[in-house]
Protein backbone atom coordinates (compact mmCIF):
# COMPACT_ATOMS: atom_id res chain seq x y z
CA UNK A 1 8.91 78.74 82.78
CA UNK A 2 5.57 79.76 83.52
CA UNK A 3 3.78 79.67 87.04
CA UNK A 4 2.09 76.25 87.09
CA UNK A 5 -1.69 77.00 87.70
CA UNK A 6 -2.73 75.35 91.30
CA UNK A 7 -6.23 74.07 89.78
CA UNK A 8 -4.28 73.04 86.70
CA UNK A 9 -2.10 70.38 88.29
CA UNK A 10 -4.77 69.14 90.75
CA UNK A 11 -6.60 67.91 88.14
CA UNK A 12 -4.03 66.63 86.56
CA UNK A 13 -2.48 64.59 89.88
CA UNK A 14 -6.29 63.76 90.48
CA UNK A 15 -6.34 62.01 86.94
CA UNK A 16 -2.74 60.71 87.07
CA UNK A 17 -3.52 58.95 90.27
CA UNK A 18 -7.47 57.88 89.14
CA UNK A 19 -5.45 56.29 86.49
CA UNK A 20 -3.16 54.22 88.46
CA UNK A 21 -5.61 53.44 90.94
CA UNK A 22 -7.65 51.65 88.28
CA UNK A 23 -4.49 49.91 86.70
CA UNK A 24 -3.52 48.73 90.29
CA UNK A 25 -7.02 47.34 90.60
CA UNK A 26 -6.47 45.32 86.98
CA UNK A 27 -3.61 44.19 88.31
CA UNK A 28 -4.72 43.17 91.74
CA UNK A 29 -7.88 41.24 89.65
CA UNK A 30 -4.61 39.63 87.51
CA UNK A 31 -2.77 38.48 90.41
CA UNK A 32 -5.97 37.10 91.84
CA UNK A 33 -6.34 35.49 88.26
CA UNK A 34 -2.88 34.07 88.66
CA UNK A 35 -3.43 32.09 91.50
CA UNK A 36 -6.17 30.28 90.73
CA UNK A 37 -4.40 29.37 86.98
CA UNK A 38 -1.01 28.15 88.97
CA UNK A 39 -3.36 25.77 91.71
CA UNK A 40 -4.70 24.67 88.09
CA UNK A 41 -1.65 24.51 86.52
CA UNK A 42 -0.16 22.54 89.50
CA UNK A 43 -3.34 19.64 89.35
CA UNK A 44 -3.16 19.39 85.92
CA UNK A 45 1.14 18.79 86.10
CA UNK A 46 -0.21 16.44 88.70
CA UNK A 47 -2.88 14.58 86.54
CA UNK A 48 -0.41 14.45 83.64
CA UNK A 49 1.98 12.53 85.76
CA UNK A 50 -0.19 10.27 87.05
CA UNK A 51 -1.37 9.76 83.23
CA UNK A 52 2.60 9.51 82.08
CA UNK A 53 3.12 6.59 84.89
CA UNK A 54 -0.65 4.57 83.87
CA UNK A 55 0.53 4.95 80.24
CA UNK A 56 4.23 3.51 80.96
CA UNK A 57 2.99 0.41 82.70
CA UNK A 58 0.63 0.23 79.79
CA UNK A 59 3.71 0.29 76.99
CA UNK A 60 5.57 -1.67 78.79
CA UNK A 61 2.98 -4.41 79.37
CA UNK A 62 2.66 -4.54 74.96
CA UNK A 63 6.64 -4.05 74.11
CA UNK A 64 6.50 -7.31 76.90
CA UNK A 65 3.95 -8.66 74.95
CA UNK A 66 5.70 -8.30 71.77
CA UNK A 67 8.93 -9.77 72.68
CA UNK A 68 6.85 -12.64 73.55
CA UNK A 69 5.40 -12.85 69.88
CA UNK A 70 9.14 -12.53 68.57
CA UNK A 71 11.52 -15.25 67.10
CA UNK A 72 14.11 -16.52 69.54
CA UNK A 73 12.53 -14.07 72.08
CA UNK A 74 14.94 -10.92 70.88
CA UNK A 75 13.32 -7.82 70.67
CA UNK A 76 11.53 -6.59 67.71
CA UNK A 77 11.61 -3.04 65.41
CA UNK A 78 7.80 -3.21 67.28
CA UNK A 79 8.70 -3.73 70.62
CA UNK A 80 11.63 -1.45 69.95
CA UNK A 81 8.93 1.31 68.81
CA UNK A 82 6.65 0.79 71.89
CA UNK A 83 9.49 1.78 74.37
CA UNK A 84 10.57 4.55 71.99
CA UNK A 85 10.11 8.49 72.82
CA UNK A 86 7.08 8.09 69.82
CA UNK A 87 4.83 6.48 71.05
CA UNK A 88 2.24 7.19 68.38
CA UNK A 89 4.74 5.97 65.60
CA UNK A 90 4.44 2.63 67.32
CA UNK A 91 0.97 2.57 66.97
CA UNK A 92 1.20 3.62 63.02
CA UNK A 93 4.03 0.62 62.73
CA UNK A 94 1.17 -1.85 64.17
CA UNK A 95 -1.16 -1.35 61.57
CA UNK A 96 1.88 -3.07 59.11
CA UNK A 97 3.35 -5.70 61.05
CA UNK A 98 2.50 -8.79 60.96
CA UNK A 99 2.19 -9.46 64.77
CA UNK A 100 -0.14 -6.81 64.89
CA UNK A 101 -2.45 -9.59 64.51
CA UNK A 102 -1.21 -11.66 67.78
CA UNK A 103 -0.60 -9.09 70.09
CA UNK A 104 -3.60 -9.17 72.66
CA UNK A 105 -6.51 -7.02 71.46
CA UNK A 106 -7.77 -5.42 74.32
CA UNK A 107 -4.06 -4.06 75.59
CA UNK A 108 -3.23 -2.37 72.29
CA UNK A 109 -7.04 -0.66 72.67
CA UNK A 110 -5.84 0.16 76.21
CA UNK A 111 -2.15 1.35 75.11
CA UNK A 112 -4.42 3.99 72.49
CA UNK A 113 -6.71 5.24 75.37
CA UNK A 114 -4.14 5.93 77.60
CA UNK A 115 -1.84 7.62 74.74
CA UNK A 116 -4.85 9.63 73.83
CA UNK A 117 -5.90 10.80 77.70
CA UNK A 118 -2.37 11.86 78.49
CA UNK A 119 -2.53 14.05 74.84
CA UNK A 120 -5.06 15.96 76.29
CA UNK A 121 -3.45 16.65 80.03
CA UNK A 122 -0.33 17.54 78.14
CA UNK A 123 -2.66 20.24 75.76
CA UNK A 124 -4.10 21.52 78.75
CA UNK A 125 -1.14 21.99 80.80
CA UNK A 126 0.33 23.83 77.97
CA UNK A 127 -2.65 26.10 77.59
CA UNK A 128 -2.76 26.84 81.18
CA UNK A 129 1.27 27.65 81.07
CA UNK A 130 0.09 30.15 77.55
CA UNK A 131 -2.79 31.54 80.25
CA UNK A 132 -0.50 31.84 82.59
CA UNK A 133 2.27 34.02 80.61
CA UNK A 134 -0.43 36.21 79.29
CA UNK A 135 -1.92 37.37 82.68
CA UNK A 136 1.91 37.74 83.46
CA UNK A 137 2.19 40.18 80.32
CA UNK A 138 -1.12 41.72 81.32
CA UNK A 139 -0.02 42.31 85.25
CA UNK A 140 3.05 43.84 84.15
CA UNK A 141 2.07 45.94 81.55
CA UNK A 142 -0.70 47.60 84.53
CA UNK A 143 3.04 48.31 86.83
CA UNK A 144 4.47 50.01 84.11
CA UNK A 145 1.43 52.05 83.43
CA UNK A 146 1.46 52.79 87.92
CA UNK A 147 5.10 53.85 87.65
CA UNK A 148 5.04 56.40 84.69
CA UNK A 149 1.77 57.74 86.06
CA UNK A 150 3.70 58.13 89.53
CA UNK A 151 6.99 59.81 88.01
CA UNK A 152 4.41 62.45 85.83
CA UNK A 153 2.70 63.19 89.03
CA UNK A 154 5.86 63.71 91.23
CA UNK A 155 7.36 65.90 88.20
CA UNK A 156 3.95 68.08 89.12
CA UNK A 157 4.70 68.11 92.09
CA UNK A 158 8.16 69.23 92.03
CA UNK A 159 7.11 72.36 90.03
CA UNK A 160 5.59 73.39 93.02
CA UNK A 161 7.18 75.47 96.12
CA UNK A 162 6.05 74.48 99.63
CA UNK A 163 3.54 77.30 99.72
CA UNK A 164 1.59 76.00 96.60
CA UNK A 165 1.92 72.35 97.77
CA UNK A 166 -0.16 73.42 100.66
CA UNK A 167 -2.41 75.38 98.40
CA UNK A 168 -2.66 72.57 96.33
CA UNK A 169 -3.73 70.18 99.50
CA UNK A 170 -6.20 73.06 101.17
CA UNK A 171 -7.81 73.14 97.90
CA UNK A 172 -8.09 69.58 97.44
CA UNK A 173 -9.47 69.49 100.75
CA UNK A 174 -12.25 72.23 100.14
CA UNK A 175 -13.31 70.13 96.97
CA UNK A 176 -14.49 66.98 98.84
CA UNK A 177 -15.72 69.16 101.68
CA UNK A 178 -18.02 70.88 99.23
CA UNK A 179 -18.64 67.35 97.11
CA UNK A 180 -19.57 66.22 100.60
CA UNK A 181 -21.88 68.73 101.56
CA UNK A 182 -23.88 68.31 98.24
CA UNK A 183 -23.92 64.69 97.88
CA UNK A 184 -25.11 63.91 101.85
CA UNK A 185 -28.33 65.00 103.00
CA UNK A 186 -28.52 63.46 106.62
CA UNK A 187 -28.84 65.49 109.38
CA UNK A 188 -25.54 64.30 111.02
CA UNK A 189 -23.48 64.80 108.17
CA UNK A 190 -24.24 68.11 107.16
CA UNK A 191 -22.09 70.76 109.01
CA UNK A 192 -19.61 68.03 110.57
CA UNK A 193 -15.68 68.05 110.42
CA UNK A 194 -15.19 65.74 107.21
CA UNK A 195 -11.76 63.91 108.81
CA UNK A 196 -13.46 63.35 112.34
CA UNK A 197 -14.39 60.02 113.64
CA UNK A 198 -18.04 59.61 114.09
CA UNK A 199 -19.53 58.79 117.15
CA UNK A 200 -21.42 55.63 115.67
CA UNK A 201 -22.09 52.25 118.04
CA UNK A 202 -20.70 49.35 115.82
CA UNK A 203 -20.88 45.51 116.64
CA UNK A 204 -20.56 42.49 115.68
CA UNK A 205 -17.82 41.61 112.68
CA UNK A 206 -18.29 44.90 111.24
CA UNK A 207 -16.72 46.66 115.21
CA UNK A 208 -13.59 44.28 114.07
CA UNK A 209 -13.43 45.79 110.94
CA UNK A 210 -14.05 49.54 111.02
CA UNK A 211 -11.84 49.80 114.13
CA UNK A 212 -8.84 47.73 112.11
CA UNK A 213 -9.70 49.74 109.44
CA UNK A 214 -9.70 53.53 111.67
CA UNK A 215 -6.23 51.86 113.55
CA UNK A 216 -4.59 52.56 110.11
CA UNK A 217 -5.48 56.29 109.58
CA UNK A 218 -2.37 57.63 108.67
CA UNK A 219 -0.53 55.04 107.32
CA UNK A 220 0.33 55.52 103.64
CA UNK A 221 -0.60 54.28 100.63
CA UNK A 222 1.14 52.02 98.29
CA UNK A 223 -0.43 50.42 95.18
CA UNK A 224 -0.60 46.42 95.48
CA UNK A 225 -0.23 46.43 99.61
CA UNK A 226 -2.60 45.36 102.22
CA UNK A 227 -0.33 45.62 105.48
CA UNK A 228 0.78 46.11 108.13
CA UNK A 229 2.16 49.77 107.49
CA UNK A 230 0.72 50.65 104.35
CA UNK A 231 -2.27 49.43 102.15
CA UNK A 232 -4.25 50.45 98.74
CA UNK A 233 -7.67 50.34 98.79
CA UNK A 234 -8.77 47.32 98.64
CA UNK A 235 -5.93 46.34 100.53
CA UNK A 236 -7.10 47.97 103.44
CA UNK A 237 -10.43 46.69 103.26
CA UNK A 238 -9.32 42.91 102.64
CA UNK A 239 -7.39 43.17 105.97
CA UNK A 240 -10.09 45.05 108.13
CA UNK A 241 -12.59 42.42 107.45
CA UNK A 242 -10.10 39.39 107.68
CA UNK A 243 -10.01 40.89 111.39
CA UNK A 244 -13.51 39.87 111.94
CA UNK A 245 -12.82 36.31 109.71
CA UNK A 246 -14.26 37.19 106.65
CA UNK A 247 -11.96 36.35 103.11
CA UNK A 248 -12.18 39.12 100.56
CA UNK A 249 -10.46 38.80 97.33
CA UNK A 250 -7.60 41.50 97.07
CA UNK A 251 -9.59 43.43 94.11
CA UNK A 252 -12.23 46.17 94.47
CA UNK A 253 -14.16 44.96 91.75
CA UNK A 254 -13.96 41.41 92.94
CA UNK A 255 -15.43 42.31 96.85
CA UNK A 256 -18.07 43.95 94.96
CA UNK A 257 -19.73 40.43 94.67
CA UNK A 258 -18.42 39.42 98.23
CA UNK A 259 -21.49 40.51 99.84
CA UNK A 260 -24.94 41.40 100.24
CA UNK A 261 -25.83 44.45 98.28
CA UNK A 262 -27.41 46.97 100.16
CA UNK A 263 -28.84 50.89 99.35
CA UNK A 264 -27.22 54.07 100.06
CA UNK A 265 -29.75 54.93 102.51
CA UNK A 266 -29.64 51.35 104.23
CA UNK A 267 -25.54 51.90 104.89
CA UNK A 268 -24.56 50.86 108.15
CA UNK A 269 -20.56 50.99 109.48
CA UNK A 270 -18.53 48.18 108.36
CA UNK A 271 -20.27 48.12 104.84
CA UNK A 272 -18.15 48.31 101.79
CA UNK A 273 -18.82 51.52 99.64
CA UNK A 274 -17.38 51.19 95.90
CA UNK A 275 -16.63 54.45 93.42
CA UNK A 276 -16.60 54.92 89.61
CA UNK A 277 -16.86 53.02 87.24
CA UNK A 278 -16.08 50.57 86.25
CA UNK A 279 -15.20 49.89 89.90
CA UNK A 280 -11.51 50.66 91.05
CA UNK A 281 -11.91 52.17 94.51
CA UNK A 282 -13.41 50.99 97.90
CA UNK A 283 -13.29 52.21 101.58
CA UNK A 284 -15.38 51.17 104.42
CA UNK A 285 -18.43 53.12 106.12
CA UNK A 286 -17.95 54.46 109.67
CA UNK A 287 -21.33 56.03 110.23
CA UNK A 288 -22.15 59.74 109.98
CA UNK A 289 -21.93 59.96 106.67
CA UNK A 290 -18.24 58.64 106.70
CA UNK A 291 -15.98 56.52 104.82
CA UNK A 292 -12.22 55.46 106.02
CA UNK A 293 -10.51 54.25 102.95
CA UNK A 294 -6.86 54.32 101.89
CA UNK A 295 -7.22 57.24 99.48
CA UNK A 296 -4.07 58.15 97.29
CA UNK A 297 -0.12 58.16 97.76
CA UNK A 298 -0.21 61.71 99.17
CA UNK A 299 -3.15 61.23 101.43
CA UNK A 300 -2.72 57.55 102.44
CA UNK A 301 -5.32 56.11 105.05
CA UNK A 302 -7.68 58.63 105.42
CA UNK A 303 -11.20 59.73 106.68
CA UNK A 304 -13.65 60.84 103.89
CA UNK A 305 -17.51 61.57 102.85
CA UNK A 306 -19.07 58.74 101.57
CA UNK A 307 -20.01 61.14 98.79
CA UNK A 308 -16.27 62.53 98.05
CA UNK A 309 -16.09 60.42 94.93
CA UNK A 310 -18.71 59.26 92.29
CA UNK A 311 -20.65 56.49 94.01
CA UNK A 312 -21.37 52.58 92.52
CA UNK A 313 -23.14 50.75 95.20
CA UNK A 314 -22.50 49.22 98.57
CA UNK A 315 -22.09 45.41 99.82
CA UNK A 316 -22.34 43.95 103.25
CA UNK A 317 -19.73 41.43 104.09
CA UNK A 318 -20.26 37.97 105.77
């Protein structure tokens, strides 16, 4: 078997693990999805029961009524149909009965309201159930797309002796060095030690967050996590900034619209910096020209340039 060629499978890792970033994010946006269709799902089960008792009281009230109309005071085929499982074959059996005519006017127009409102609960529970089995699909589908994108990368990997693993991180390292170094202009970025902590006075919130966020440097990263040991991306920046009591949806693309947008040049630490797109990675700025994000599964929670990746825009939380 040939020599595997070090630039060769970075690129390929790089794109296998782009790849599963993005359908972690999907699925993180699915689960999010999910939620709010089961607290639906849950009033409109709810509603529909409340509807199912209103429209029993209702039935009952005409089959009484019915039974009233009735010879000898035995119960009718009608009164029979009105406490039936069909309620809308009573309703067709009214219109050719002869009682029909005697049965108070105003309860059968209540007994078709009430048949008609809990129709359309029922419809929409069901289409919230179909919504609900689709995102399940879709969710899925994005963890099967994770795991065969993790098992190629590994089988990279395992081509590899130790010697050209390290290779293979040293060069990955000089890449965003040098992406660094071109993308960042400022005066205290250029020249500095890309993984050191920058000596930046934070306060407020955003001191909650970035030191949560720097506490966690090391810890690894695991696609759908956000604590305590290991995180993805958004993940990691969900937790920081619950720290400091600010809610952010568990989706990249979703704390994009959490906050105030702000410029490049205007970032200050604690601002959420966002990359590619469509959107599918975020870390949080620490000052000089720094990010601390939770980066891939071989690199975990890590310190980065804010220009180590292809840059979308910036928000400012709370």
């Amino acid at each position: 078997m040939a020599e595997p060629d070090i630039d060769d499978v970075r690129t390929q890792i790089a794109q296998l693990e782009h790849e599963s970033e993005q359908a972690a994010e999907r699925r993180n946006d699915a689960r999010i999805e999910l939620a709010g269709l089961e607290d639906e799902l849950a009033l409109l089960q709810q509603d529909q029961d409340r509807q199912a008792d209103d429209f029993d009281v209702i039935r009952s009230q005409v089959a009484d009524s019915v039974v009233d109309q009735s010879q000898g005071g035995g119960m009718s085929p009608l009164a029979e149909a009105a406490l039936s499982d069909d309620p809308s074959g009573f309703l067709s059996q009214m219109s050719t009965i002869s009682t029909y005519n005697d049965i108070q006017g105003q309860l059968v127009e209540t007994y078709t309201t009430e048949l008609a409102a809990l129709d359309i609960r029922r419809e929409a529970t069901e289409q919230r159930i179909a919504q609900i089995e689709a995102v399940e699909e879709r969710a899925a589908a994005e963890a099967a797309t994770i795991e065969e994108n993790t098992a190629a990368a590994e089988a990279l990997l395992s081509r590899l002796e130790a010697e050209e693993r390290a290779e293979l991180a040293a060069a990955e390292a000089a890449a965003a060095a040098a992406e660094t170094e071109i993308t960042e202009t400022s005066p205290e970025a250029a020249g500095a030690d890309e993984t050191a902590i920058p000596d930046v006075p934070v306060s407020g919130r955003a001191a909650a967050a970035v030191d949560y966020a720097l506490a966690q440097v090391g810890d690894s990263y695991v696609y759908g996590a956000s604590g305590p040991n290991s995180f993805d991306c958004s993940g990691l920046t969900s937790m920081a900034w619950a720290q400091a009591g600010v809610s952010l949806p568990h989706s990249s693309s979703g704390q994009f619209s959490s906050g105030r947008k702000v410029s490049r040049g205007d970032l200050q630490p604690g601002d959420l910096v966002f990359y590619y797109s469509p959107i599918s990675h975020v870390g949080i700025y620490i000052g000089g020209g720094k990010i601390v994000h939770s980066a891939n599964p071989r690199s975990g929670v890590a310190i980065a340039g804010v220009g180590s990746m292809p840059y979308s825009g910036a928000v400012r939380p709370g």
